[in-house]
C-alpha atoms as a PDB file:
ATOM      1  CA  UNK A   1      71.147 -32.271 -14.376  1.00  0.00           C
ATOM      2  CA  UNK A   2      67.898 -33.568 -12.553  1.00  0.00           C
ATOM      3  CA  UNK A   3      68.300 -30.874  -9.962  1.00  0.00           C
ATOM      4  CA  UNK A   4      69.450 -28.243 -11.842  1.00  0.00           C
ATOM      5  CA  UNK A   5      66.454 -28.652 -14.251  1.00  0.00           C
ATOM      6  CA  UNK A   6      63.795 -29.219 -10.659  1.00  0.00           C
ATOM      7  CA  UNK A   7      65.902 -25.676 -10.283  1.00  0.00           C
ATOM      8  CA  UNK A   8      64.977 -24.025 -13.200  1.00  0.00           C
ATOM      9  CA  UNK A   9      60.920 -25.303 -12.733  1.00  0.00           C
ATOM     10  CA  UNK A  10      61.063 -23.976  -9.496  1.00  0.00           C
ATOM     11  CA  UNK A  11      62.471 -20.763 -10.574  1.00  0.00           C
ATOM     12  CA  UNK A  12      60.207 -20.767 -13.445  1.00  0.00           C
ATOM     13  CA  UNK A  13      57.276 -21.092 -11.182  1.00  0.00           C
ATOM     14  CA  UNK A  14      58.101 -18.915  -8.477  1.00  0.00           C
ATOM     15  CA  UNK A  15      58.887 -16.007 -11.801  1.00  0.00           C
ATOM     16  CA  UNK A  16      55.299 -16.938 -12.883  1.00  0.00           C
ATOM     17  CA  UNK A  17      53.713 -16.180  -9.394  1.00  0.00           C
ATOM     18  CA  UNK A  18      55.333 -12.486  -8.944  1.00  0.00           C
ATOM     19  CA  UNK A  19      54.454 -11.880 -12.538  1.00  0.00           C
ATOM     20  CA  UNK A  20      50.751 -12.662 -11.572  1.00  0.00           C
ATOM     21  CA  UNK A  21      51.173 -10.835  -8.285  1.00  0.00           C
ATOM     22  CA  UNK A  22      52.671  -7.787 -10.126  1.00  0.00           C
ATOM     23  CA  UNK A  23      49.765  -8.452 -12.187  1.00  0.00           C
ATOM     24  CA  UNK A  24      47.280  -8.072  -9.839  1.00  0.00           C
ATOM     25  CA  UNK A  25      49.084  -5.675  -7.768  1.00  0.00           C
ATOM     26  CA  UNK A  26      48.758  -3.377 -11.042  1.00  0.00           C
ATOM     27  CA  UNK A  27      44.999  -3.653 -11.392  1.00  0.00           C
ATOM     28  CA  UNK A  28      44.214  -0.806  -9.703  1.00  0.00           C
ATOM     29  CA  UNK A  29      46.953   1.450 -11.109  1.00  0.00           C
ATOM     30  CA  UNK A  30      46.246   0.648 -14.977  1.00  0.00           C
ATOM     31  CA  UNK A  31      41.923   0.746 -13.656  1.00  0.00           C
ATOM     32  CA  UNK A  32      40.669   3.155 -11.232  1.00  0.00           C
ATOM     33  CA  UNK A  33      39.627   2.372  -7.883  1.00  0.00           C
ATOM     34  CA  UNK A  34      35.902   2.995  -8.719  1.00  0.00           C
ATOM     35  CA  UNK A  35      34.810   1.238  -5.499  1.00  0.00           C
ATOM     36  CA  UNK A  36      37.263   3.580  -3.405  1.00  0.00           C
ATOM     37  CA  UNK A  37      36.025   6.157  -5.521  1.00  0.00           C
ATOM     38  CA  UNK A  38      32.293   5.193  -5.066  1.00  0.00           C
ATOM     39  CA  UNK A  39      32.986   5.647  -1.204  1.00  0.00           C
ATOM     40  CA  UNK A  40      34.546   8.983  -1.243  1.00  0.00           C
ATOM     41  CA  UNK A  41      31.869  10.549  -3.683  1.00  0.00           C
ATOM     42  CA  UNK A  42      29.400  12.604  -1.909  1.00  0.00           C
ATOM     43  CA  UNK A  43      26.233  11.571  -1.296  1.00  0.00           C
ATOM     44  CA  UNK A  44      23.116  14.115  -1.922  1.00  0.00           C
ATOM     45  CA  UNK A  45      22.100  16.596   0.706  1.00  0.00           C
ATOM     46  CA  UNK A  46      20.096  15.523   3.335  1.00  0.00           C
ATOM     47  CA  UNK A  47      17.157  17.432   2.902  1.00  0.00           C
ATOM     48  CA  UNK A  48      17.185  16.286  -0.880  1.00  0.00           C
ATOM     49  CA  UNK A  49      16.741  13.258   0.683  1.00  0.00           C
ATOM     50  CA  UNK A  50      13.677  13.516   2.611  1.00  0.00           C
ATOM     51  CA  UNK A  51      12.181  15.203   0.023  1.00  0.00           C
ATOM     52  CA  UNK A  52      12.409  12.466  -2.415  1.00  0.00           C
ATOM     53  CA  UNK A  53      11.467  10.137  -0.162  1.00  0.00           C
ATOM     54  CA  UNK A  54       8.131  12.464   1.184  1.00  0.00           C
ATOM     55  CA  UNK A  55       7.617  12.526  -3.023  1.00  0.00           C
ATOM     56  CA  UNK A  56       7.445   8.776  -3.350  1.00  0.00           C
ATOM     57  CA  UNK A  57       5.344   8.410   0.406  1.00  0.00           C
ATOM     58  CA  UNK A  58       2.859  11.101  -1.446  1.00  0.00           C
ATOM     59  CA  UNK A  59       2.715   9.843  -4.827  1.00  0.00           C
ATOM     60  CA  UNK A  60       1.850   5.865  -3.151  1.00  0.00           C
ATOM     61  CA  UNK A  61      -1.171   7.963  -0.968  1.00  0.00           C
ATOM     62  CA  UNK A  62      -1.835   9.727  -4.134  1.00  0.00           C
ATOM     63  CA  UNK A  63      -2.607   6.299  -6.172  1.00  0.00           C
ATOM     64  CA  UNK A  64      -4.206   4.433  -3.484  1.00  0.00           C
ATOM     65  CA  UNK A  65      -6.841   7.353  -2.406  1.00  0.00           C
ATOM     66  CA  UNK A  66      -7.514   7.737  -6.493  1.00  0.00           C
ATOM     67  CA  UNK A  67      -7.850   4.046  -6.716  1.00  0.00           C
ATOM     68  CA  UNK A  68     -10.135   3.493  -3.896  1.00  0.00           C
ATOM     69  CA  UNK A  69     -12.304   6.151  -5.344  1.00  0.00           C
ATOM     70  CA  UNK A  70     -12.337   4.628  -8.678  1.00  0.00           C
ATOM     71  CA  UNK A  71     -13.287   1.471  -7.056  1.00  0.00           C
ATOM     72  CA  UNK A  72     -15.980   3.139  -4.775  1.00  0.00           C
ATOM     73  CA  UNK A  73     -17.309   4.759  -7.352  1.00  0.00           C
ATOM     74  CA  UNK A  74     -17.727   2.227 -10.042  1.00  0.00           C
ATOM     75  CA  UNK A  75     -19.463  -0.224  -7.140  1.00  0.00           C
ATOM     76  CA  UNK A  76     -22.134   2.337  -6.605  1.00  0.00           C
ATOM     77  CA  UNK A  77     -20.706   3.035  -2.996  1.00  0.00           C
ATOM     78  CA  UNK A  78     -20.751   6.796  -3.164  1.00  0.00           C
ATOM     79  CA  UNK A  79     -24.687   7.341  -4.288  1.00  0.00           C
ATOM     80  CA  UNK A  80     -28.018   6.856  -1.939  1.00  0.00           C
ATOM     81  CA  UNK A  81     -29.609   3.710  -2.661  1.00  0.00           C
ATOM     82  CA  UNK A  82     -33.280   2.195  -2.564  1.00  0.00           C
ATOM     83  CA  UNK A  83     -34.751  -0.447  -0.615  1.00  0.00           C
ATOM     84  CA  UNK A  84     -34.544  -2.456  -4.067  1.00  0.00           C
ATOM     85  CA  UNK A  85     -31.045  -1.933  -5.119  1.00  0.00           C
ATOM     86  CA  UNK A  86     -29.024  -4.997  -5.089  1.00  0.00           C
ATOM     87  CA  UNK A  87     -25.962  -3.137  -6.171  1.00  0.00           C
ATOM     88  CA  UNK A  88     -24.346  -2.687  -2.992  1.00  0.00           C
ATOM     89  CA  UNK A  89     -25.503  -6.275  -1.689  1.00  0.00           C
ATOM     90  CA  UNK A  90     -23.484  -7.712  -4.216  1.00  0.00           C
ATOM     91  CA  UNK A  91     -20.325  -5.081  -3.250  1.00  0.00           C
ATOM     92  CA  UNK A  92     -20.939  -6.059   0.012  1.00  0.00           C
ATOM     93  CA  UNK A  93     -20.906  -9.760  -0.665  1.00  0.00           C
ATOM     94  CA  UNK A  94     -17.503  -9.448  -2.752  1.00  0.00           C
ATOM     95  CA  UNK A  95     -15.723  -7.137  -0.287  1.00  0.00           C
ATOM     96  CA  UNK A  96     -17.032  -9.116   2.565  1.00  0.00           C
ATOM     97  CA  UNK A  97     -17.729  -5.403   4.203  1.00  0.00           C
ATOM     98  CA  UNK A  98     -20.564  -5.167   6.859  1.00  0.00           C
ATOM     99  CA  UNK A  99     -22.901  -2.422   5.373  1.00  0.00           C
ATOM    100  CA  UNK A 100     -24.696  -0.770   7.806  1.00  0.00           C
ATOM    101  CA  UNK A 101     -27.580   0.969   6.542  1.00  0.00           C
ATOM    102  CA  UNK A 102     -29.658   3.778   7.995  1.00  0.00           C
ATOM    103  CA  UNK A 103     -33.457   5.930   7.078  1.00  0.00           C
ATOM    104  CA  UNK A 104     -33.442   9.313   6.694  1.00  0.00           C
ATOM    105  CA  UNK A 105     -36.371  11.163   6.166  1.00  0.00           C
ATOM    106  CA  UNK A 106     -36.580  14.022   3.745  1.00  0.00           C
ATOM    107  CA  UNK A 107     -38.790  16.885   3.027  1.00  0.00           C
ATOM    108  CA  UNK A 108     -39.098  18.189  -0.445  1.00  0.00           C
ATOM    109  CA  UNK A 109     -41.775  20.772  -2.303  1.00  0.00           C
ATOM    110  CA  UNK A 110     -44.779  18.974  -4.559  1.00  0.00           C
ATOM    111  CA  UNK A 111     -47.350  20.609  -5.184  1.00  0.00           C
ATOM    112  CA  UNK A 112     -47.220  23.910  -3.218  1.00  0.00           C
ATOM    113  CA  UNK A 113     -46.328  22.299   0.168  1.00  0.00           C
ATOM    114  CA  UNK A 114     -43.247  19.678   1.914  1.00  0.00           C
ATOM    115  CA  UNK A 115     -43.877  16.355   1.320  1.00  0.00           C
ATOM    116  CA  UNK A 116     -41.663  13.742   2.917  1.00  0.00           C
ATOM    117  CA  UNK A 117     -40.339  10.409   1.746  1.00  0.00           C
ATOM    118  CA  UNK A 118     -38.140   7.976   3.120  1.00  0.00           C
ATOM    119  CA  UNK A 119     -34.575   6.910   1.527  1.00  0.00           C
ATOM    120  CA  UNK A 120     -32.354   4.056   2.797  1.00  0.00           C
ATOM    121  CA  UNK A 121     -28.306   5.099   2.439  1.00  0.00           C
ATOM    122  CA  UNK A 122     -25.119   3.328   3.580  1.00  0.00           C
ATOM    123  CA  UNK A 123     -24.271   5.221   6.737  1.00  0.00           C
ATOM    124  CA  UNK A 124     -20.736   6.529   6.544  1.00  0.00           C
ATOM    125  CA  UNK A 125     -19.411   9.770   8.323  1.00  0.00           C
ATOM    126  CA  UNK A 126     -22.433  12.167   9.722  1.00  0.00           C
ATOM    127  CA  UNK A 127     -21.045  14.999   6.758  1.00  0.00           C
ATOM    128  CA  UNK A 128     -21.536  11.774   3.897  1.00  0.00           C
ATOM    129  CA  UNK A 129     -25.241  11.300   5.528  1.00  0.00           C
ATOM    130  CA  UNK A 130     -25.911  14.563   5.241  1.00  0.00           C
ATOM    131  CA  UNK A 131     -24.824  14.838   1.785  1.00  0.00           C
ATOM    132  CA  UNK A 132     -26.956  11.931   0.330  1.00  0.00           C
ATOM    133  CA  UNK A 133     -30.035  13.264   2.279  1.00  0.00           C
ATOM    134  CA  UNK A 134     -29.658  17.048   0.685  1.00  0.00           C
ATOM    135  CA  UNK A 135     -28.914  15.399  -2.654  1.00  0.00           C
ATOM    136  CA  UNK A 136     -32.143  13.050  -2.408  1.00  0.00           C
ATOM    137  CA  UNK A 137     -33.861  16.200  -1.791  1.00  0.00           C
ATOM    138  CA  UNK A 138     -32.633  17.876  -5.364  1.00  0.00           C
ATOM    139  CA  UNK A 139     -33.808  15.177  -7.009  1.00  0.00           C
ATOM    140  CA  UNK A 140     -37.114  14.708  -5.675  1.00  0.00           C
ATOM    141  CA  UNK A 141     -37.609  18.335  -6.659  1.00  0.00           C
ATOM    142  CA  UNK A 142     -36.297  17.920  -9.969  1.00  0.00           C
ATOM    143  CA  UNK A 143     -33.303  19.938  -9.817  1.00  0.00           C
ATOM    144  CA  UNK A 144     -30.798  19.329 -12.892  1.00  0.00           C
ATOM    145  CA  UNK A 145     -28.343  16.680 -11.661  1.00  0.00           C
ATOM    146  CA  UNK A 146     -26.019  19.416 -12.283  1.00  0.00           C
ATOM    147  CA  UNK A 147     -26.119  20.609  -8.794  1.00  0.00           C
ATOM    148  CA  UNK A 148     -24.170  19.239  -6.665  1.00  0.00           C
ATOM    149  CA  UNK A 149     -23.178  19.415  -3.050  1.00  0.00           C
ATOM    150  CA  UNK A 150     -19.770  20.140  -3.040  1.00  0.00           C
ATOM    151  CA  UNK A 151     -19.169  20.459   0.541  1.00  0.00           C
ATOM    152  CA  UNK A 152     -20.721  19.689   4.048  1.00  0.00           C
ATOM    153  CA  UNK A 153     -19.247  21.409   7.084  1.00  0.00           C
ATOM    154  CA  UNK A 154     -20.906  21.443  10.923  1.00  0.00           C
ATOM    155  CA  UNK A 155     -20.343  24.211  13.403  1.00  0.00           C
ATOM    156  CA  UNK A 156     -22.192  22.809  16.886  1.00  0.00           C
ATOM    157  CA  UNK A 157     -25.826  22.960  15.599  1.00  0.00           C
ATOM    158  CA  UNK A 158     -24.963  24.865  11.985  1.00  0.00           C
ATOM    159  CA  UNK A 159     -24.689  23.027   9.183  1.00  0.00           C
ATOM    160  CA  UNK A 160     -22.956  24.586   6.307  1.00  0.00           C
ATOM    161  CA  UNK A 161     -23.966  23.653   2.683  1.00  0.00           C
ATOM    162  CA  UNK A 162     -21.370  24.773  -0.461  1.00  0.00           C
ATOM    163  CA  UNK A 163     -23.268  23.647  -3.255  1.00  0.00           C
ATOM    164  CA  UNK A 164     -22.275  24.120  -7.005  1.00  0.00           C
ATOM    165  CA  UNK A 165     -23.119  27.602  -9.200  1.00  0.00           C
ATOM    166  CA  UNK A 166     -25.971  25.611 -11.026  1.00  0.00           C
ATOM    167  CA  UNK A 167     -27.929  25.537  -7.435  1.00  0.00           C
ATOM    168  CA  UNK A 168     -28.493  29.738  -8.340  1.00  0.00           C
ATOM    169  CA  UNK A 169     -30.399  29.158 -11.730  1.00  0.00           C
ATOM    170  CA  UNK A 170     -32.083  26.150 -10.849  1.00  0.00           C
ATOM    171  CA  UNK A 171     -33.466  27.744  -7.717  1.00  0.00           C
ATOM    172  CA  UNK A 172     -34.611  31.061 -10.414  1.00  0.00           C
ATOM    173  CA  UNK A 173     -36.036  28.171 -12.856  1.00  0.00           C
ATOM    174  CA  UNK A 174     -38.796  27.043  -9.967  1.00  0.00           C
ATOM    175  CA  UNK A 175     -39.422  29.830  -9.115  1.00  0.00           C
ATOM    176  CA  UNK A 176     -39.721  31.574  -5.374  1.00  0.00           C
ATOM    177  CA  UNK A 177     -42.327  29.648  -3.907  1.00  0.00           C
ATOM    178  CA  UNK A 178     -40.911  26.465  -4.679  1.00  0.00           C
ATOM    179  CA  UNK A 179     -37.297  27.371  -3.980  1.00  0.00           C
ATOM    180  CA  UNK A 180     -38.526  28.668  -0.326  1.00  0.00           C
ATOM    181  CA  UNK A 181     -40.066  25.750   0.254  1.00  0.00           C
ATOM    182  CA  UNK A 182     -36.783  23.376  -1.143  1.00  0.00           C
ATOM    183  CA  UNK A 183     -34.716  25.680   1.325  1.00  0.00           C
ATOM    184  CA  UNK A 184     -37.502  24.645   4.022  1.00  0.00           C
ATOM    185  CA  UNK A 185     -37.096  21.193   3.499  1.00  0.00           C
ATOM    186  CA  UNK A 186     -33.822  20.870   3.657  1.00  0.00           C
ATOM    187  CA  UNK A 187     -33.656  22.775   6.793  1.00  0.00           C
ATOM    188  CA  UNK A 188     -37.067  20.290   8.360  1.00  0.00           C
ATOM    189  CA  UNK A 189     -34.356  17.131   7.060  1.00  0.00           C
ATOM    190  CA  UNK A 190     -31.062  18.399   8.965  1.00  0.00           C
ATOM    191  CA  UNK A 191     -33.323  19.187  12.379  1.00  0.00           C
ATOM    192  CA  UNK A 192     -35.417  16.137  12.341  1.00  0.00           C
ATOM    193  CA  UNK A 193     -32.382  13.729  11.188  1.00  0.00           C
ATOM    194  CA  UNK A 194     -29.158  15.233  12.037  1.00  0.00           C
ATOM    195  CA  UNK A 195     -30.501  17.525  15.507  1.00  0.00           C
ATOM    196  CA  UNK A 196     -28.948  20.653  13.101  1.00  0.00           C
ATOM    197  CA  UNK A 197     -31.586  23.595  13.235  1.00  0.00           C
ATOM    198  CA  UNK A 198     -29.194  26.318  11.412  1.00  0.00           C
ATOM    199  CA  UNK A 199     -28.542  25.973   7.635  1.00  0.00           C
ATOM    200  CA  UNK A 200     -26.110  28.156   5.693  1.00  0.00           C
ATOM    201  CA  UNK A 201     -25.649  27.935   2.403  1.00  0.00           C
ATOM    202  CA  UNK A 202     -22.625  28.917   0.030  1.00  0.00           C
ATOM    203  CA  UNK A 203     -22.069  28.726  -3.415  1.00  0.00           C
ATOM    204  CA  UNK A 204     -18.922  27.578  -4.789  1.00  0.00           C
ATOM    205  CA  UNK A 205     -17.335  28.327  -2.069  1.00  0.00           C
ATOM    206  CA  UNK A 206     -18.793  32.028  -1.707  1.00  0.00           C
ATOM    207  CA  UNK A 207     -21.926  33.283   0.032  1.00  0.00           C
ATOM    208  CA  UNK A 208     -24.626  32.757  -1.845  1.00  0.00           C
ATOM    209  CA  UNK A 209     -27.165  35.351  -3.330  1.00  0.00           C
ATOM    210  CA  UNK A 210     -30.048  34.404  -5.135  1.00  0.00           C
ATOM    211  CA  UNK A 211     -31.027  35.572  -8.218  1.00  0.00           C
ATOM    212  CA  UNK A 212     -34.815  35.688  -6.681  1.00  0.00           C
ATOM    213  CA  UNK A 213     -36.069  36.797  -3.015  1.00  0.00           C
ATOM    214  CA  UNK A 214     -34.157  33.886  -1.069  1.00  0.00           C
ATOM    215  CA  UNK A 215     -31.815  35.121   1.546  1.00  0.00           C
ATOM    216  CA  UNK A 216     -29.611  32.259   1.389  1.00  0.00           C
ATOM    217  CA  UNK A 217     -26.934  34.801   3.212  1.00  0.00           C
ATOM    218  CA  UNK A 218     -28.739  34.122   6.091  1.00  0.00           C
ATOM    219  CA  UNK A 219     -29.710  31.664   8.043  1.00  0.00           C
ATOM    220  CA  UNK A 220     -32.399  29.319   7.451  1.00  0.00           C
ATOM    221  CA  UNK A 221     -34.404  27.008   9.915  1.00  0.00           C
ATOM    222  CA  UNK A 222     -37.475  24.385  10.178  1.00  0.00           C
ATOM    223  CA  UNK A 223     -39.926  26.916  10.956  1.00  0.00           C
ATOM    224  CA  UNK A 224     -38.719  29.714   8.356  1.00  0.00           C
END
């Protein structure tokens, strides 16, 4: 009776363990093989792809070149500064960034005739240089901040100068002795500073035409 009931456990168990086999066997009949199925299912083309991935590699440059701006722009990095402005010390302190600083000097009408006057900026590329000079020079000659200088480009000893539409009437608001003499100075600032005797100017991207006798389609020099 002993053995023939160690039998029956032993058949008992053995009964259990092909149920549970069977059982697990079965899994992937009564569930579908979703991993199998993950395998097999087509992936996206290629070119999708790299696309997608050139969108996220853009939109990262995107927010880190806005970013910096932002950054640059609420330190005061992006405007000349004076021999007194402590400003930039202090963004140079925090960022632990060694400024180096450079003395342009820049011609401007007062008066009926060029006066010059030093200004101390933050030397960055020769086109940012140029910028802050030509802007210094706009507001020594009280032109409405308005104008602005949009764009700097060099061609061996040209420089070009695409300024905003508001450069037109404030030129016609001082008038044509005054404006020759702004478009003098400039030209006197980017020869004695920059070794650029040819200016050009545009306007919004355009050539210019003034609304008073300044050829600004031409080219301008020191001794014009």
């Amino acid at each position: 009776m002993a053995r023939r009931r160690s039998d029956d456990l032993e058949m008992e168990r053995e009964f259990e363990e092909r149920v549970e086999a069977k059982r697990r066997r079965g899994s992937p009949r009564e569930y579908p093989d979703t991993a199998k199925r993950d395998r097999n299912k087509p992936k996206p083309p290629f070119l999708l792809r790299f696309l997608a991935w050139c969108g996220v590699i853009l939109f990262c440059f995107v927010v880190g070149y806005v970013g910096t701006e932002y950054m640059v722009d609420k330190l005061g990095l992006n405007r000349p500064m004076s021999s007194d402005d402590t400003t930039l010390d202090f963004a140079a302190e925090t960022l632990g960034i060694d400024m180096q600083r450079a003395t342009f000097s820049v011609f401007y009408p007062r008066d009926g005739r060029l006066v010059s006057e030093n200004v101390e900026v933050i030397t960055r590329t020769l086109e940012d240089n140029i910028r802050e000079a030509v802007l210094s020079i706009l507001r020594f000659s009280g032109i409405d901040d308005a104008v602005n200088v949009l764009h700097v480009f060099r061609d061996i000893d040209t420089v070009y100068l695409n300024l905003s539409a508001p450069f037109l009437q404030a030129l016609y608001e001082i008038g044509e002795n005054t404006g020759s003499l702004l478009i003098t100075g400039i030209a006197r600032t980017m020869d004695e500073n920059f070794s650029l005797t040819n200016v050009r100017y545009l306007v919004d991207s355009e050539v210019a035409v003034s609304m008073i006798s300044i050829g600004l389609n031409a080219d301008w020099q020191p001794q014009t």
